[in-house]
Protein backbone atom coordinates (compact mmCIF):
# COMPACT_ATOMS: atom_id res chain seq x y z
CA UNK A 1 -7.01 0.24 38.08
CA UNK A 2 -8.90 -1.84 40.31
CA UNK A 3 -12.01 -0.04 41.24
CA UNK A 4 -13.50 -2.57 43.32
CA UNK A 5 -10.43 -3.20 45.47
CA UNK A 6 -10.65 0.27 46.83
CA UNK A 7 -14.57 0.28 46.97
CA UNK A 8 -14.01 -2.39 49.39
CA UNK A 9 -11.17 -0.29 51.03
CA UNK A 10 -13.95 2.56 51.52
CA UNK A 11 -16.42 0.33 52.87
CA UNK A 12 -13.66 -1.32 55.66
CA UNK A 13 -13.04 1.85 56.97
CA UNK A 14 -9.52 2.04 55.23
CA UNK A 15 -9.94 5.10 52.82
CA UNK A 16 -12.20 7.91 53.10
CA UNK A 17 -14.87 8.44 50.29
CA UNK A 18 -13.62 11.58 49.03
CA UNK A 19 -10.22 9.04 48.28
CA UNK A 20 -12.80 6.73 47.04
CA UNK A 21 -14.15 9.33 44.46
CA UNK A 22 -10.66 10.71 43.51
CA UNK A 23 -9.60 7.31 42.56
CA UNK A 24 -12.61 6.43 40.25
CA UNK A 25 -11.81 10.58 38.62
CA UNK A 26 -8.16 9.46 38.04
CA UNK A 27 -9.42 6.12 36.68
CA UNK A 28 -12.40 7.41 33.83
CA UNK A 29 -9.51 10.09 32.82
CA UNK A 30 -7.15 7.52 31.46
CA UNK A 31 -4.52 8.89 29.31
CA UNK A 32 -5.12 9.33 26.03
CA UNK A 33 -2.62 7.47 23.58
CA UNK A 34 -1.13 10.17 20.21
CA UNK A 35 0.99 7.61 18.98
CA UNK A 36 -0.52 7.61 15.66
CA UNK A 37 -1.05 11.22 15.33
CA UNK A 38 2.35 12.15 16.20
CA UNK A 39 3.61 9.39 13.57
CA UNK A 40 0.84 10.97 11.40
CA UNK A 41 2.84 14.41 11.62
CA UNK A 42 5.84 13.29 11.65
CA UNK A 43 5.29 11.43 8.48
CA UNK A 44 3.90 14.87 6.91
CA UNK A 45 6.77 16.58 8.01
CA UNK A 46 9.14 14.58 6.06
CA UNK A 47 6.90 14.58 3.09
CA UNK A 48 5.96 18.65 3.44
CA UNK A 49 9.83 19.26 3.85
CA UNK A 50 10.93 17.08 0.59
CA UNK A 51 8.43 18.92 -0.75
CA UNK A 52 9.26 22.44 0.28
CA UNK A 53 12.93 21.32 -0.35
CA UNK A 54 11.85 21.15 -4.19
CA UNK A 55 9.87 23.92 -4.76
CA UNK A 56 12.47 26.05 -3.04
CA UNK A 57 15.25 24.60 -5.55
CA UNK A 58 12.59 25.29 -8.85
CA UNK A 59 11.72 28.59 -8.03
CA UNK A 60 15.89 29.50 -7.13
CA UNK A 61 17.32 27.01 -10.00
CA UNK A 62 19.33 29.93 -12.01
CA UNK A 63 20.79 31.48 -7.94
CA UNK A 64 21.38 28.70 -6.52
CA UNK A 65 23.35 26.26 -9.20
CA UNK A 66 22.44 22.37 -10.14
CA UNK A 67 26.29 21.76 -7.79
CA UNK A 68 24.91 23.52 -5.01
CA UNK A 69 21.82 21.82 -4.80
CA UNK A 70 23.32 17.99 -5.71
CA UNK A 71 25.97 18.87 -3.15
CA UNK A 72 23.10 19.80 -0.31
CA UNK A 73 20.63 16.70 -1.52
CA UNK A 74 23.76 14.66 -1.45
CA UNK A 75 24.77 15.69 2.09
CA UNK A 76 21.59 15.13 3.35
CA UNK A 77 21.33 11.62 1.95
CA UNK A 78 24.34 10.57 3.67
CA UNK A 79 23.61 12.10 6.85
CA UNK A 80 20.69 10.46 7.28
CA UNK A 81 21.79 6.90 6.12
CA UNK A 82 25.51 7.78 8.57
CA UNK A 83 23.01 8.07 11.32
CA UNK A 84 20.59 4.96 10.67
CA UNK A 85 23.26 2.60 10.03
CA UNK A 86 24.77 4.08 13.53
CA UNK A 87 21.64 3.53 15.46
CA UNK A 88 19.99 0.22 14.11
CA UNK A 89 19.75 -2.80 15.48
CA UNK A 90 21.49 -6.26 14.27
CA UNK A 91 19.66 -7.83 11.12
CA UNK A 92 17.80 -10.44 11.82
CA UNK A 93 15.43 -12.61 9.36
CA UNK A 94 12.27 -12.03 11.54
CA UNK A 95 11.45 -8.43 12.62
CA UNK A 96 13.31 -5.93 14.20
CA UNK A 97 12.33 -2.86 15.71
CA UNK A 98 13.42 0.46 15.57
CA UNK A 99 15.92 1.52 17.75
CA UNK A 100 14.66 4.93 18.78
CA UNK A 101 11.40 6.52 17.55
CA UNK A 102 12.87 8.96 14.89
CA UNK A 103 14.85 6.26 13.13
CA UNK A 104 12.00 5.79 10.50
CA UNK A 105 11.69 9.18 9.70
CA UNK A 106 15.03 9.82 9.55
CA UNK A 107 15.95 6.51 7.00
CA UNK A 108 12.60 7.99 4.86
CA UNK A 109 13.97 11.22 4.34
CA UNK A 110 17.36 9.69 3.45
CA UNK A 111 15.39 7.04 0.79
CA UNK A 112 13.50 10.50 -0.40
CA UNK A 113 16.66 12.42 -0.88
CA UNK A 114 18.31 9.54 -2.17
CA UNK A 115 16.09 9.40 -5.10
CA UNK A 116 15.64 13.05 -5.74
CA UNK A 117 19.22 13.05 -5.86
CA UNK A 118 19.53 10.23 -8.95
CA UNK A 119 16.68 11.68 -10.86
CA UNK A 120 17.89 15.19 -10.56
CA UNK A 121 21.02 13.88 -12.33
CA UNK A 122 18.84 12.06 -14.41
CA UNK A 123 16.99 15.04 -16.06
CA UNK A 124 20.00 17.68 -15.41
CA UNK A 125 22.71 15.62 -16.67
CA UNK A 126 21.34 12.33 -18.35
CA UNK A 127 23.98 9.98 -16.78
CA UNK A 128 21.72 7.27 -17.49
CA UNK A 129 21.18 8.00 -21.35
CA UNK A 130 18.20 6.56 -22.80
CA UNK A 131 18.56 4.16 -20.78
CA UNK A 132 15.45 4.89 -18.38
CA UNK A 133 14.99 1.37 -17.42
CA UNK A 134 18.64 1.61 -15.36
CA UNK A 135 17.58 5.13 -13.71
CA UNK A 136 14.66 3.25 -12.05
CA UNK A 137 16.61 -0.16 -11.89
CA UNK A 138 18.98 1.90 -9.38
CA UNK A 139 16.73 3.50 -7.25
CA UNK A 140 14.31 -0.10 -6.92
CA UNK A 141 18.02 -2.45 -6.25
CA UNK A 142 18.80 -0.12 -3.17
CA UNK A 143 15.30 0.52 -1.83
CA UNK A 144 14.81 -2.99 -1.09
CA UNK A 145 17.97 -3.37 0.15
CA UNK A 146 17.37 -0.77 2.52
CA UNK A 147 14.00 -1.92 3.55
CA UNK A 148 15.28 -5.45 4.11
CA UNK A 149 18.54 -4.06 5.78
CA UNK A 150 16.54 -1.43 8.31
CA UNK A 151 13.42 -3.48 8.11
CA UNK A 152 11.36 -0.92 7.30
CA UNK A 153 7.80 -1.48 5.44
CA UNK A 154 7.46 2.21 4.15
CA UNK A 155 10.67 2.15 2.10
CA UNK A 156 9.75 -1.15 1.06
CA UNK A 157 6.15 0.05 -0.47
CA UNK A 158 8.20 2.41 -2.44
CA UNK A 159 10.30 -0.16 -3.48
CA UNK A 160 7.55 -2.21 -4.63
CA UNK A 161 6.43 1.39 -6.58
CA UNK A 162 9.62 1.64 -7.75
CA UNK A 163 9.34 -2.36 -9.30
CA UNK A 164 6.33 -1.50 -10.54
CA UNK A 165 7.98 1.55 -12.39
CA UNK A 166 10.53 -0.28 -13.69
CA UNK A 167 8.79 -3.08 -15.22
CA UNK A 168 6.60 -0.56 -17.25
CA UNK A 169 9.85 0.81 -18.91
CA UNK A 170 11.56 -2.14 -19.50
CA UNK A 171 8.83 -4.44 -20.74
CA UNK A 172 6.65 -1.62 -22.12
CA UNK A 173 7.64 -0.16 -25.85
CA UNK A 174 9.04 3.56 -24.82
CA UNK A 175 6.46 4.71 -27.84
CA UNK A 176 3.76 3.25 -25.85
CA UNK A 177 4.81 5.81 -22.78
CA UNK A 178 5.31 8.80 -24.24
CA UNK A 179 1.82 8.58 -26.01
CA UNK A 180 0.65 7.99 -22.14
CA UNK A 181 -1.58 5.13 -24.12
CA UNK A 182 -2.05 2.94 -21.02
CA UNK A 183 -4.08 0.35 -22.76
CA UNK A 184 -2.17 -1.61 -24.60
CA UNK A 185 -1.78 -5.17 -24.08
CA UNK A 186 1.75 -4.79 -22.86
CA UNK A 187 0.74 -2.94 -20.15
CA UNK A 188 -1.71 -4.77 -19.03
CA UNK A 189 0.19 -8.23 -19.38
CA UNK A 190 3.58 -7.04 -17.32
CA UNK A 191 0.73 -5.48 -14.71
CA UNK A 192 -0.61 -9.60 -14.48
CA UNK A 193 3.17 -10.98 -14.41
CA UNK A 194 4.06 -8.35 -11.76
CA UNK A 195 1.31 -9.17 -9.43
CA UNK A 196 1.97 -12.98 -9.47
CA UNK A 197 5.38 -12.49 -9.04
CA UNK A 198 4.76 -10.28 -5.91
CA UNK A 199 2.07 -13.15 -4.79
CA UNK A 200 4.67 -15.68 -5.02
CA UNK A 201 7.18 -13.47 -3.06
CA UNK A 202 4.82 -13.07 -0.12
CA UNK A 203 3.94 -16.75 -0.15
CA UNK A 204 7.90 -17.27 -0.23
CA UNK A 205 8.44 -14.90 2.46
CA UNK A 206 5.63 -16.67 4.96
CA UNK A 207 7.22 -20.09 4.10
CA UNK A 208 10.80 -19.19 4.49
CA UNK A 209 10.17 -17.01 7.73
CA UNK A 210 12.13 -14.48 5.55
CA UNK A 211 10.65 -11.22 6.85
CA UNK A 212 7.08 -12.17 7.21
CA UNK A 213 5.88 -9.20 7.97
CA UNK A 214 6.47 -7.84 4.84
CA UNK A 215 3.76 -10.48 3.13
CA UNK A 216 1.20 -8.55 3.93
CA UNK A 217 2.45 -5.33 1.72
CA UNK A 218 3.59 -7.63 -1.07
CA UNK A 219 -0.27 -9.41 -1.06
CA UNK A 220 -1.84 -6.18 -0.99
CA UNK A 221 -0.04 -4.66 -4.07
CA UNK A 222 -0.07 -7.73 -5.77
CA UNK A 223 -3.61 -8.14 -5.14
CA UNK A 224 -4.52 -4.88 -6.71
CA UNK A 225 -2.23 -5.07 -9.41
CA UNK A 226 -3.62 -7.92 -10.70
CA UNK A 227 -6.99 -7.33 -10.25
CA UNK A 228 -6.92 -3.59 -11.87
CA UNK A 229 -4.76 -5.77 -14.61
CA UNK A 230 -7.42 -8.63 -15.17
CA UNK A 231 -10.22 -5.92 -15.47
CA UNK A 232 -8.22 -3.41 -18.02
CA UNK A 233 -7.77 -7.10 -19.68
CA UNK A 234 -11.64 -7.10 -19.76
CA UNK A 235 -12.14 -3.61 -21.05
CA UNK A 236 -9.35 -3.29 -23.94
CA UNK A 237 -10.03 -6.76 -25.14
CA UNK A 238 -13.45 -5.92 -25.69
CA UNK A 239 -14.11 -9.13 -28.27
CA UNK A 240 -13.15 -11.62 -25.59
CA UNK A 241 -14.39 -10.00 -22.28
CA UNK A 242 -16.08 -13.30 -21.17
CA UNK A 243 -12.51 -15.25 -20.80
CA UNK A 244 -11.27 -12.61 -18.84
CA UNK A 245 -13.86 -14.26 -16.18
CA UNK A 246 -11.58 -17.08 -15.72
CA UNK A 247 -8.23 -15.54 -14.74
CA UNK A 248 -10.63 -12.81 -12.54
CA UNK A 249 -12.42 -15.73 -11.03
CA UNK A 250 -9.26 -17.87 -10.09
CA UNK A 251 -7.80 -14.83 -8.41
CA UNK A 252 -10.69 -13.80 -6.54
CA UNK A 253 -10.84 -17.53 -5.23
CA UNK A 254 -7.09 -17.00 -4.47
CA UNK A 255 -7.51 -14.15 -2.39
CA UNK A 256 -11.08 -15.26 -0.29
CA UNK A 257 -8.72 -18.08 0.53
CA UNK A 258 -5.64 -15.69 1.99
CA UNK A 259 -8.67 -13.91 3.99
CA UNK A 260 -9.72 -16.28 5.44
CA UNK A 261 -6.75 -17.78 6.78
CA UNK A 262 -5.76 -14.60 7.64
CA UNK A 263 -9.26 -13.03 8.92
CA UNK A 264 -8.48 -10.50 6.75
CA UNK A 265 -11.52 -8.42 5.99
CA UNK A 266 -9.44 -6.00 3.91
CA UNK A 267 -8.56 -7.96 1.63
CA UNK A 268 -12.35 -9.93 1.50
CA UNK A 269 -13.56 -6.33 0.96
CA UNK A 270 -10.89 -5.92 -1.54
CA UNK A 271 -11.70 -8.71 -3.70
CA UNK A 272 -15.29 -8.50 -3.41
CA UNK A 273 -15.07 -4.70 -5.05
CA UNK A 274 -13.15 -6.20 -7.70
CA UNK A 275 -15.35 -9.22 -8.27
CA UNK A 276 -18.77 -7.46 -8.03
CA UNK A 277 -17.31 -4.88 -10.98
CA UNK A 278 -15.80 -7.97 -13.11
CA UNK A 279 -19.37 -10.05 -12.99
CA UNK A 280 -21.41 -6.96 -13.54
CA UNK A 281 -19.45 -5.26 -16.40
CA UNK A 282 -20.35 -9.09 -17.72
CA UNK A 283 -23.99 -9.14 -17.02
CA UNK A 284 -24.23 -5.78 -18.60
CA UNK A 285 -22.63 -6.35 -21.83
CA UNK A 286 -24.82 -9.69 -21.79
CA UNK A 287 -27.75 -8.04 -21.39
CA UNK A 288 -26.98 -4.83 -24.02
CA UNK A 289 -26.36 -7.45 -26.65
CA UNK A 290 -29.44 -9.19 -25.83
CA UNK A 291 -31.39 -6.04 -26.74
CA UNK A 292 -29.21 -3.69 -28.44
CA UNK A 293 -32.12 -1.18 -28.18
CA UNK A 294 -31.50 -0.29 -25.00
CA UNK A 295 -35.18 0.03 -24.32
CA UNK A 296 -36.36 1.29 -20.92
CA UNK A 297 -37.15 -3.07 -20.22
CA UNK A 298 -33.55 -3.24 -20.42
CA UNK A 299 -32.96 -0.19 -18.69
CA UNK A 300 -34.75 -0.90 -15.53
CA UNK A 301 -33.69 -4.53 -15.80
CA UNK A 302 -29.86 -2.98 -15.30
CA UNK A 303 -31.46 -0.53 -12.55
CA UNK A 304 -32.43 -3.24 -10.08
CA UNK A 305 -30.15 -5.48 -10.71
CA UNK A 306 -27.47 -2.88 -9.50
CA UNK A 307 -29.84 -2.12 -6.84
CA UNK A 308 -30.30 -5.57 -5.09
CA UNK A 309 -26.81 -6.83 -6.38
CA UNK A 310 -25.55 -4.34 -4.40
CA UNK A 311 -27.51 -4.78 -1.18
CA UNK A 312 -26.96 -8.77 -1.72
CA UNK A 313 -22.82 -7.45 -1.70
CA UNK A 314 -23.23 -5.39 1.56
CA UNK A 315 -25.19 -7.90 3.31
CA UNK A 316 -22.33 -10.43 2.29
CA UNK A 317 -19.74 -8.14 3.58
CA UNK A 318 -21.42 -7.44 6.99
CA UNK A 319 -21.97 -11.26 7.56
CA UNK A 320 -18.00 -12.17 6.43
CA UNK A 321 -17.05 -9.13 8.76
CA UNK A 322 -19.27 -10.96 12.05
CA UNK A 323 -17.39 -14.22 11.16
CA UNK A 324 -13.99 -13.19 10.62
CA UNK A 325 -14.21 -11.56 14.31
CA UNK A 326 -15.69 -14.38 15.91
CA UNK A 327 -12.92 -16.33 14.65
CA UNK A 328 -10.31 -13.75 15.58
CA UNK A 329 -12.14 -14.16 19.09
CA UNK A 330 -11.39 -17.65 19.43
């Protein structure tokens, strides 16, 4: 609203002052935006009915009947996808919005039925066998078909959950998972190969304009999968910690690079957690075999260094935060 426009009214004679004053009221009480809020509850709605959905069918299992309930999870499914693939908008490679603001909601409770529905007849019926790399194969093939198809970033996070899922089973040794030993180099090597393949796929995606919005989600899980990967790496492999340095310092150097030509300070913040726990697990385990005593020399030694490495990693935060907006500004 232009406030000085009608100051100048007042002052010509025009408007009166008391119009004067009730114009400047109307202006300071601007309306107040809930878009995120009501996303925020409408997001916990779907989750808290799923939920409620699930406990309802546990506690009611031997009343109800496993037909019932697959019959009811099954309907649901299919109403929501009948109603999304009714409403959306043509497919196009670059992004497309929603048609209507319940669509997302409604195509995430369809994707959350949809898998409740397989695993139920997973672990009620094992139509999959053994076979446990298929019942997440499924569910992972059809999520990103649906986030692609709807365009839809959620459904494609869970996709990317789902990949991540799947990959355990099928590269990990099953023995390996049901002693929940998540150490073991197999782990830990699919967890690297996963999050250069999702690297690559949101470079692809930027060059080939194929959804490029979606980069950003593949970066940021394949950013943290590989750097949670690298540094399990440098914890289980305890006799060769120091050439875990290299693969942790090539993708930290990857990443600065993304955020900067992004100005991302997420992912600089990101990277800089990652990096400042890699090089001072190092320093540590250099210093404790330097003087296996652990005196209180070493001791304090490891105190400030932890104290002024940290500062030195704030301070370098704050400054990369000033540039990257100063660049956004320009």
């Amino acid at each position: 609203m232009n406030i000085p426009l009608f100051e100048q009214l007042q002052q010509e004679g025009l408007i009166s002052e008391g119009s004067l004053q009730k114009v400047k009221q109307k202006a300071r009480s601007g309306l107040f935006s809930l878009h995120w809020e009501l996303k925020t509850i409408l997001y916990l709605g779907i989750l808290l009915l799923t939920g409620g959905l699930g406990i309802l069918i546990y506690k009611n299992i031997d009343t109800i009947g496993h037909q019932v309930i697959l019959t009811a999870i099954g309907l649901i499914c299919i109403g929501c996808f009948f109603y999304c693939e009714r409403k959306k908008l043509p497919f196009a490679k670059t992004r497309v919005p929603a048609p209507n603001s319940f669509f997302d909601y409604i195509l995430l409770l369809g994707c959350l039925t949809l898998i409740t529905f397989i695993t139920y007849l997973q672990v009620q019926y094992t139509v999959f066998g053994t076979a446990y790399g298929l019942a997440t194969f499924i569910p992972m093939v059809i999520l990103f078909f649906c986030a692609y198809y709807f365009d839809h970033l959620g459904i494609l996070s869970m996709a990317i959950t789902n990949l991540a899922a799947w990959a355990g089973i099928a590269i990990t040794p099953l023995n390996i998972l049901h002693a929940n030993n998540f150490a073991e180099p197999e782990i830990i090597f699919s967890g690297l190969l996963l999050g250069v393949a999702l690297a690559v796929i949101a470079w692809g995606s930027k060059q080939k304009d194929i959804k490029a919005h979606f980069a950003f989600t593949y970066t940021n899980f394949g950013m943290n999968i590989l750097f949670i990967a690298c540094l399990a790496g440098m914890f289980v492999f305890d006799d060769f910690y120091l050439l875990w340095l290299l693969p942790l310092a090539a993708i930290v150097f990857y990443f600065y690079k993304q955020a900067l030509s992004t100005d991302s300070f997420y992912f600089l913040l990101m990277l800089t957690i990652y990096g400042y726990i890699g090089i001072s697990y190092v320093i540590t385990r250099i210093l404790m075999f330097i003087d296996r005593g652990l005196d209180m020399g070493l001791v304090f030694l490891l105190l400030f260094y932890y104290i002024f490495s940290a500062t030195g990693v704030a301070v370098f935060l704050i400054r990369m935060n000033k540039k990257l907006k100063h660049n956004d500004s320009l």
